[in-house]
C-alpha atoms as a PDB file:
ATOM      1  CA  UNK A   1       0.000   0.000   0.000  1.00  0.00           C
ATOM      2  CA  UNK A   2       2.619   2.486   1.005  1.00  0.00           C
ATOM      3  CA  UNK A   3       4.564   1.353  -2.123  1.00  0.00           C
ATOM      4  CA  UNK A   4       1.957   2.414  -4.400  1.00  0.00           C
ATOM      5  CA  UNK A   5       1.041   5.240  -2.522  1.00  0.00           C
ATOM      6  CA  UNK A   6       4.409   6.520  -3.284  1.00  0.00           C
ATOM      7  CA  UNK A   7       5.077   5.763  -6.698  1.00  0.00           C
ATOM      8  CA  UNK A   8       1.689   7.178  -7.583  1.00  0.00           C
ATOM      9  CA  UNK A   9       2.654  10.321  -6.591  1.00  0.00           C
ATOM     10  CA  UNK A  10       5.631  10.407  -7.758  1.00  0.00           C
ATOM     11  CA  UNK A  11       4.568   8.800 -11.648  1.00  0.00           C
ATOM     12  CA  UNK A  12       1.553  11.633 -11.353  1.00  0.00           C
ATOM     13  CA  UNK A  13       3.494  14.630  -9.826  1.00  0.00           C
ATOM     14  CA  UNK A  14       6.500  14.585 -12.029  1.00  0.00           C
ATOM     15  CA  UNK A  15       4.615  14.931 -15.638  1.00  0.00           C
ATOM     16  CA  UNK A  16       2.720  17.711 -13.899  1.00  0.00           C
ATOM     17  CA  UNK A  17       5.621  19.515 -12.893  1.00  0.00           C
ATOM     18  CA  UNK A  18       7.340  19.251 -15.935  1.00  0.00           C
ATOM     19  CA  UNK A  19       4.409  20.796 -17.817  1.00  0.00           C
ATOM     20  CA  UNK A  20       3.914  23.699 -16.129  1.00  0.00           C
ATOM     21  CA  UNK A  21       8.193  24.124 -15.174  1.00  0.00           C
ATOM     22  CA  UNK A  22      10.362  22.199 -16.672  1.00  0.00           C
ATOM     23  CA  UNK A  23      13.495  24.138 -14.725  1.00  0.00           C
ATOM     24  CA  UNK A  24      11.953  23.664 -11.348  1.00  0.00           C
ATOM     25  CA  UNK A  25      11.126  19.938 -11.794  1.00  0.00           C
ATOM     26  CA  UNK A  26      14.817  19.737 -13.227  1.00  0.00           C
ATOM     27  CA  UNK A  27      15.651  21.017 -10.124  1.00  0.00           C
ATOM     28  CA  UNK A  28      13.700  19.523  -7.389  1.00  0.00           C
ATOM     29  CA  UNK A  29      14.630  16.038  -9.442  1.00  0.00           C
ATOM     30  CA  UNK A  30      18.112  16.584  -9.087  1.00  0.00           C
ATOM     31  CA  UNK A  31      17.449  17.006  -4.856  1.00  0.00           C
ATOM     32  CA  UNK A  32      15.152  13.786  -4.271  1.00  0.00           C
ATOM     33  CA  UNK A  33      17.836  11.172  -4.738  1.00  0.00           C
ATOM     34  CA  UNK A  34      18.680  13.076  -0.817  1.00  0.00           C
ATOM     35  CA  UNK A  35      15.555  12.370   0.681  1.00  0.00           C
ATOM     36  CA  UNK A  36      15.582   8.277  -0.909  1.00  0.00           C
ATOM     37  CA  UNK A  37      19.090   7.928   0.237  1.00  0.00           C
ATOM     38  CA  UNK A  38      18.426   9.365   4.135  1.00  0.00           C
ATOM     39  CA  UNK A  39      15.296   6.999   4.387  1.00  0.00           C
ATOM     40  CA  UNK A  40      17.640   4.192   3.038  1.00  0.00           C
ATOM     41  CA  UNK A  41      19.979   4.667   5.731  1.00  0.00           C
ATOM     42  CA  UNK A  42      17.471   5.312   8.187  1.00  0.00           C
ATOM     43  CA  UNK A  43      15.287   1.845   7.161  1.00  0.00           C
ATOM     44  CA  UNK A  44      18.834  -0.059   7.227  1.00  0.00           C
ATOM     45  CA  UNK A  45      20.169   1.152  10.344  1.00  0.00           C
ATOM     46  CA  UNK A  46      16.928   0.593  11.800  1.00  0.00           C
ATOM     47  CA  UNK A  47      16.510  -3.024  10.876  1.00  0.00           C
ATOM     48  CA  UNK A  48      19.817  -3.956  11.610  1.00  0.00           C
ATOM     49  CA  UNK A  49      19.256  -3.069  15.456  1.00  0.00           C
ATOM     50  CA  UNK A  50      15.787  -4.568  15.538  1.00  0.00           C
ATOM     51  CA  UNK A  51      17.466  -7.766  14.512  1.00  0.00           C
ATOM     52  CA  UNK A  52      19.871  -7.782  17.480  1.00  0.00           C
ATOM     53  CA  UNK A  53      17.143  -6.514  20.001  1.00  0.00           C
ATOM     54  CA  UNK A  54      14.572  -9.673  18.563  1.00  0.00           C
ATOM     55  CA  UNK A  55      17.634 -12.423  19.281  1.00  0.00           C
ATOM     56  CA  UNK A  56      18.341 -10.483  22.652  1.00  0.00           C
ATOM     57  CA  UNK A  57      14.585 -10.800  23.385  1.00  0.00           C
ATOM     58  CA  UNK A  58      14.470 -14.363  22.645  1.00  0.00           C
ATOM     59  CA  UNK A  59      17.103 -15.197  24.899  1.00  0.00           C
ATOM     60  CA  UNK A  60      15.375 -13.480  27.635  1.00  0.00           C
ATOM     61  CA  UNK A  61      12.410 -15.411  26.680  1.00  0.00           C
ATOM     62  CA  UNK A  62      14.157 -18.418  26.440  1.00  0.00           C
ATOM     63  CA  UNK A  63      15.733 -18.043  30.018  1.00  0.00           C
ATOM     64  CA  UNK A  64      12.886 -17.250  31.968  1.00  0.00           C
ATOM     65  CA  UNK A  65      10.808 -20.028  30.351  1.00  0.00           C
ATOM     66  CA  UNK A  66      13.212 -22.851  31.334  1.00  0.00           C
ATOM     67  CA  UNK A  67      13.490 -21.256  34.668  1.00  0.00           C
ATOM     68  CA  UNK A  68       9.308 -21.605  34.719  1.00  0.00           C
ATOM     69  CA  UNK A  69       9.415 -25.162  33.016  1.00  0.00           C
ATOM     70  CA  UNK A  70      12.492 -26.835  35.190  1.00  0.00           C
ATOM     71  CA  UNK A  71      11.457 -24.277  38.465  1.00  0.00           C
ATOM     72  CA  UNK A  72      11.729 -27.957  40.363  1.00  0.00           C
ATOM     73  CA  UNK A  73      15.624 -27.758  39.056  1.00  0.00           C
ATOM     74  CA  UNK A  74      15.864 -24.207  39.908  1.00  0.00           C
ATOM     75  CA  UNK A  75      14.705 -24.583  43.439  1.00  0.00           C
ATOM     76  CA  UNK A  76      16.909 -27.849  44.110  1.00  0.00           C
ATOM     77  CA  UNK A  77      20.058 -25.715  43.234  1.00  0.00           C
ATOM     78  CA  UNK A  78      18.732 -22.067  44.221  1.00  0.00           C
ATOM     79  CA  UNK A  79      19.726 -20.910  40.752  1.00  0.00           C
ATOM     80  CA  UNK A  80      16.935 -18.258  40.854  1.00  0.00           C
ATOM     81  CA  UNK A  81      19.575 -15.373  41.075  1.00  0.00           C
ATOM     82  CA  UNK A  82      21.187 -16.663  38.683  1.00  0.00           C
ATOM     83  CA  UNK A  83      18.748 -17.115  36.090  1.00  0.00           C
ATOM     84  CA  UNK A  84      17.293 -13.612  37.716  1.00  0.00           C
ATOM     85  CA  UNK A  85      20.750 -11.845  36.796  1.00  0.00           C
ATOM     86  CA  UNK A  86      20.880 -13.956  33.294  1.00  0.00           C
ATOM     87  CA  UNK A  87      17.246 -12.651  32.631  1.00  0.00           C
ATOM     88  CA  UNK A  88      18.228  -8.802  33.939  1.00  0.00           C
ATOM     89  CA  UNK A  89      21.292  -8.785  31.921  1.00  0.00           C
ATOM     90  CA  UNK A  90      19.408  -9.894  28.663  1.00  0.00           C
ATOM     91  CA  UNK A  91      16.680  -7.523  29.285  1.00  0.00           C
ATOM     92  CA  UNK A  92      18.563  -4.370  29.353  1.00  0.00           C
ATOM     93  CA  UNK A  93      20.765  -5.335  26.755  1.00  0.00           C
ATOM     94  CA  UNK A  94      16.965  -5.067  24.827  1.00  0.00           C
ATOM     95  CA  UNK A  95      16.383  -1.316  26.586  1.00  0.00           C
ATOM     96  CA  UNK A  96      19.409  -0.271  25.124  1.00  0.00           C
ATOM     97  CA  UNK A  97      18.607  -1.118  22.098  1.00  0.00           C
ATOM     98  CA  UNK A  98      15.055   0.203  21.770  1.00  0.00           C
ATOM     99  CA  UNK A  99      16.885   3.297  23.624  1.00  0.00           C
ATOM    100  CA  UNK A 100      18.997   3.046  20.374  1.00  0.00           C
ATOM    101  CA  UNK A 101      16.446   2.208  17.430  1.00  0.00           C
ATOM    102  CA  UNK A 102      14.537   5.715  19.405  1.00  0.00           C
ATOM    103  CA  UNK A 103      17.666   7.657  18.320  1.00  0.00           C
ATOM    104  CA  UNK A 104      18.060   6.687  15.174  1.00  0.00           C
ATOM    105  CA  UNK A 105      14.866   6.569  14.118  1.00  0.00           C
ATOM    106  CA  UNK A 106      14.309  10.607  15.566  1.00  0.00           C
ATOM    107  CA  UNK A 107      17.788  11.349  13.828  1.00  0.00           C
ATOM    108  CA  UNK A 108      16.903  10.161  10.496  1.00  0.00           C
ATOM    109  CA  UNK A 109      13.179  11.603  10.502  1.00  0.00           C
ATOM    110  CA  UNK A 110      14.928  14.449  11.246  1.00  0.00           C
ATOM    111  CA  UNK A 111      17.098  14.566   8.379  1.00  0.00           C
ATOM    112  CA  UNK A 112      14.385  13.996   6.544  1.00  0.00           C
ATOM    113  CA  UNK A 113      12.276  16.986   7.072  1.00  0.00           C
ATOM    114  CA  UNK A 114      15.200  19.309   7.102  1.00  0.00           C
ATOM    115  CA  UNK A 115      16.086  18.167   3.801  1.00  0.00           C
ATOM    116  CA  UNK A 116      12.401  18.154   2.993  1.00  0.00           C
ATOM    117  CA  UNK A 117      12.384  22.562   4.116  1.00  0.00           C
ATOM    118  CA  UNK A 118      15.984  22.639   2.452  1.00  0.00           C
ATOM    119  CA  UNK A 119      13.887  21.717  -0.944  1.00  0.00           C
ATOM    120  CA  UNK A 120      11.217  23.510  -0.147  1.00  0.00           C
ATOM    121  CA  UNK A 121      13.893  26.741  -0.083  1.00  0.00           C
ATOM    122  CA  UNK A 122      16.070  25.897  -2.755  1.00  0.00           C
ATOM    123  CA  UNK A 123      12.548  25.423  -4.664  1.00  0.00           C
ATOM    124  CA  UNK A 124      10.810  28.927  -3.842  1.00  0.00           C
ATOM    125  CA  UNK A 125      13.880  30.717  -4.331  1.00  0.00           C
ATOM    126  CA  UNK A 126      15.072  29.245  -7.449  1.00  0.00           C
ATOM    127  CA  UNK A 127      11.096  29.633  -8.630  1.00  0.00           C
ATOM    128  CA  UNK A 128      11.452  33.846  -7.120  1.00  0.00           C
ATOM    129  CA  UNK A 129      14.352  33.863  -9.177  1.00  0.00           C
ATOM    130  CA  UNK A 130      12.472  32.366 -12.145  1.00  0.00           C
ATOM    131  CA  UNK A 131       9.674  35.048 -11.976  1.00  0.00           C
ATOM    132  CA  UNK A 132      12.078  38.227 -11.121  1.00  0.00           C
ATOM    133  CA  UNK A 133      14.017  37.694 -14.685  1.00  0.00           C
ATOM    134  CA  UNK A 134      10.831  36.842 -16.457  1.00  0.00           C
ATOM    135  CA  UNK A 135      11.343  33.871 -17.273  1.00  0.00           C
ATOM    136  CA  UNK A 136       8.698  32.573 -15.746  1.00  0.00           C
ATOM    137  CA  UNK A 137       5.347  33.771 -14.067  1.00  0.00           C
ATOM    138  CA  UNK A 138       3.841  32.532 -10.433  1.00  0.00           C
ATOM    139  CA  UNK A 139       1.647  30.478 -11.856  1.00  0.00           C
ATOM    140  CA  UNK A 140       3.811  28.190 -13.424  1.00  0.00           C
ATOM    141  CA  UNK A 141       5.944  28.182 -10.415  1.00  0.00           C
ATOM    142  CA  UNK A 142       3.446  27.120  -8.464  1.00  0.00           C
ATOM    143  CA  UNK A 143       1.747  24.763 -10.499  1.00  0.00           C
ATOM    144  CA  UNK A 144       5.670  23.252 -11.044  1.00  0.00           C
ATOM    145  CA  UNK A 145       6.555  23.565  -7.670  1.00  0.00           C
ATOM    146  CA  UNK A 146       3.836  21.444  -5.001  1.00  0.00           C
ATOM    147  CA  UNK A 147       3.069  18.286  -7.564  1.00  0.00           C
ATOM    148  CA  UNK A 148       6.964  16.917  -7.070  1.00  0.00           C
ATOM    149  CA  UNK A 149       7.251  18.629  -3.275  1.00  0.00           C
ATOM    150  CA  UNK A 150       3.969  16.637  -2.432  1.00  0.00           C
ATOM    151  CA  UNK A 151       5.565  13.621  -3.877  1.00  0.00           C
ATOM    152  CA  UNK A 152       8.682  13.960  -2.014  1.00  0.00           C
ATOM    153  CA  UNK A 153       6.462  14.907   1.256  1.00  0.00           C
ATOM    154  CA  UNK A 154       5.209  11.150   0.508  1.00  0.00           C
ATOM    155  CA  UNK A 155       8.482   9.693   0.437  1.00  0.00           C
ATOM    156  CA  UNK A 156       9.191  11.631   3.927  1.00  0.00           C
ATOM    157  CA  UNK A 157       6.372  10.619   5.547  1.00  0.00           C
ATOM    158  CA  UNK A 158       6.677   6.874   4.621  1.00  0.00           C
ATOM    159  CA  UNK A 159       9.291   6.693   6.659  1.00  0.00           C
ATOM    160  CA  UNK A 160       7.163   6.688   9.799  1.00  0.00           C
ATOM    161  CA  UNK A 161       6.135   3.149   9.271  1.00  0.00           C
ATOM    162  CA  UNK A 162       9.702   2.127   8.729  1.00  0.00           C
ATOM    163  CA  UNK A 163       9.992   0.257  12.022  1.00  0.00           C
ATOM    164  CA  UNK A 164       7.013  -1.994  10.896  1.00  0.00           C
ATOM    165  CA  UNK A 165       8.448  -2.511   7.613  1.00  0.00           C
ATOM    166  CA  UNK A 166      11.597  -3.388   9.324  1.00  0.00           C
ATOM    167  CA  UNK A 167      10.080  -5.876  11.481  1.00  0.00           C
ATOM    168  CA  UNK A 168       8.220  -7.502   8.776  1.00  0.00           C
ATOM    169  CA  UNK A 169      11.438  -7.893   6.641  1.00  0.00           C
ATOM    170  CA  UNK A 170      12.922  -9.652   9.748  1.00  0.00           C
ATOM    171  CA  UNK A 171      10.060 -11.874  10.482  1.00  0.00           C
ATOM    172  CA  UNK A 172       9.754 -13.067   6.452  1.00  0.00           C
ATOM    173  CA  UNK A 173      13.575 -14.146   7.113  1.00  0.00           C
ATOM    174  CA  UNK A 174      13.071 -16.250  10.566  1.00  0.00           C
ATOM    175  CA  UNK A 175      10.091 -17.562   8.052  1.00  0.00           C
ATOM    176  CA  UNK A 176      12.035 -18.657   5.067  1.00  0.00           C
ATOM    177  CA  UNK A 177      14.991 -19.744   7.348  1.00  0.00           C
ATOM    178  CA  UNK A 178      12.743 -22.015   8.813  1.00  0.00           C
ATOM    179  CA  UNK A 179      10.931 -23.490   5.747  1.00  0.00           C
ATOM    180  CA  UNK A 180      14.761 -23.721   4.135  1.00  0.00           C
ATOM    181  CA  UNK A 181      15.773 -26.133   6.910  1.00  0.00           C
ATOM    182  CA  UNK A 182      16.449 -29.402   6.692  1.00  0.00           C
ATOM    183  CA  UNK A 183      15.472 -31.565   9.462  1.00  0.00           C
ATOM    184  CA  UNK A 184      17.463 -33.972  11.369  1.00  0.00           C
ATOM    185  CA  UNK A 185      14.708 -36.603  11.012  1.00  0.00           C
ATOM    186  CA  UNK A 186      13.764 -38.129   7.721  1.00  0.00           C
ATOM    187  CA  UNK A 187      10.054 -38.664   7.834  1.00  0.00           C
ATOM    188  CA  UNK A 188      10.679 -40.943   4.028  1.00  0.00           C
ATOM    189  CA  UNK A 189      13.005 -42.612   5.457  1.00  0.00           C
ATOM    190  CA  UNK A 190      12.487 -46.601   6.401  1.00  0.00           C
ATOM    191  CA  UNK A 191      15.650 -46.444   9.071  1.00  0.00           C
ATOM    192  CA  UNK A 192      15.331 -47.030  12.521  1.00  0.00           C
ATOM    193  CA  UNK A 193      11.894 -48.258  12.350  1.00  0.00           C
END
């Protein structure tokens, strides 16, 4: 959905622009390769720490369920500080992490809407410089101005649901790394029947 939302705007906002100002679309063009690249970054870095903080969350998980499961164990050999501290020690690895994905996830939407006003500048000057030589009248500037900004507010804005795009990515990997593996067990096989 976001996908299309996108590439609509972009495949409609572009022609539109060109019409009316072929020099400003030119221009604003030339700037959105920016604002593709910093949500790049910003999806990558993202995923990359959600990865760590999901195998740092299943170890947690995994702890404190065979402390619940083998708790007859547990209490025999009064490991529950251990497992306590091994539990602790997993969990705010995962805190420092989220702590993390917070940062970079402000820093890059950040980046984003400064270089989003940094077009939006470069645009309505370059467009006031346009009209003040004659080259151009407001109109056109206008017209060729908001049909490739609104496109590139799109691509801005997308970036908000990065984090669930990231997590879906993940999850389709744990998915396909499970169906890809081969089991110890052959089910076809007549062996140790």
């Amino acid at each position: 959905g976001m996908l299309a939302q996108v590439a609509g705007c972009i495949l409609c906002g572009i022609p539109i622009s060109f019409v009316y100002n072929w020099r400003l679309a030119f221009i604003l063009l030339a700037t959105a390769p920016l604002i593709v690249i910093g949500s790049m970054i910003t999806l990558t870095a993202t995923s990359k720490i959600l990865t760590k903080s999901q195998v740092l969350g299943a170890n947690a998980e995994t702890a404190a369920t065979e402390a619940i499961v083998n708790y007859k164990v547990v209490s025999s050999y009064n490991l529950k500080s251990v497992l306590q501290q091994l539990y602790s020690e997993n969990l705010e690895l995962v805190r420092s992490l989220s702590w993390k994905q917070s940062v970079v996830q402000g820093v890059g939407t950040g980046m984003i809407y400064f270089l989003l006003f940094g077009i939006y500048a470069l645009a309505f000057w370059y467009g006031g410089q346009l009209v003040s030589t004659g080259q151009s009248d407001m109109t056109s500037v206008t017209a060729g101005i908001f049909p490739v900004l609104i496109a590139l507010m799109f691509i801005g804005t997308a970036q908000a649901s990065f984090p669930d795009v990231a997590k879906g990515k993940i999850a389709a990997e744990r998915v396909f790394e499970i169906l890809d593996r081969v089991p110890l067990i052959d089910n076809s096989s007549d062996e140790g029947v």
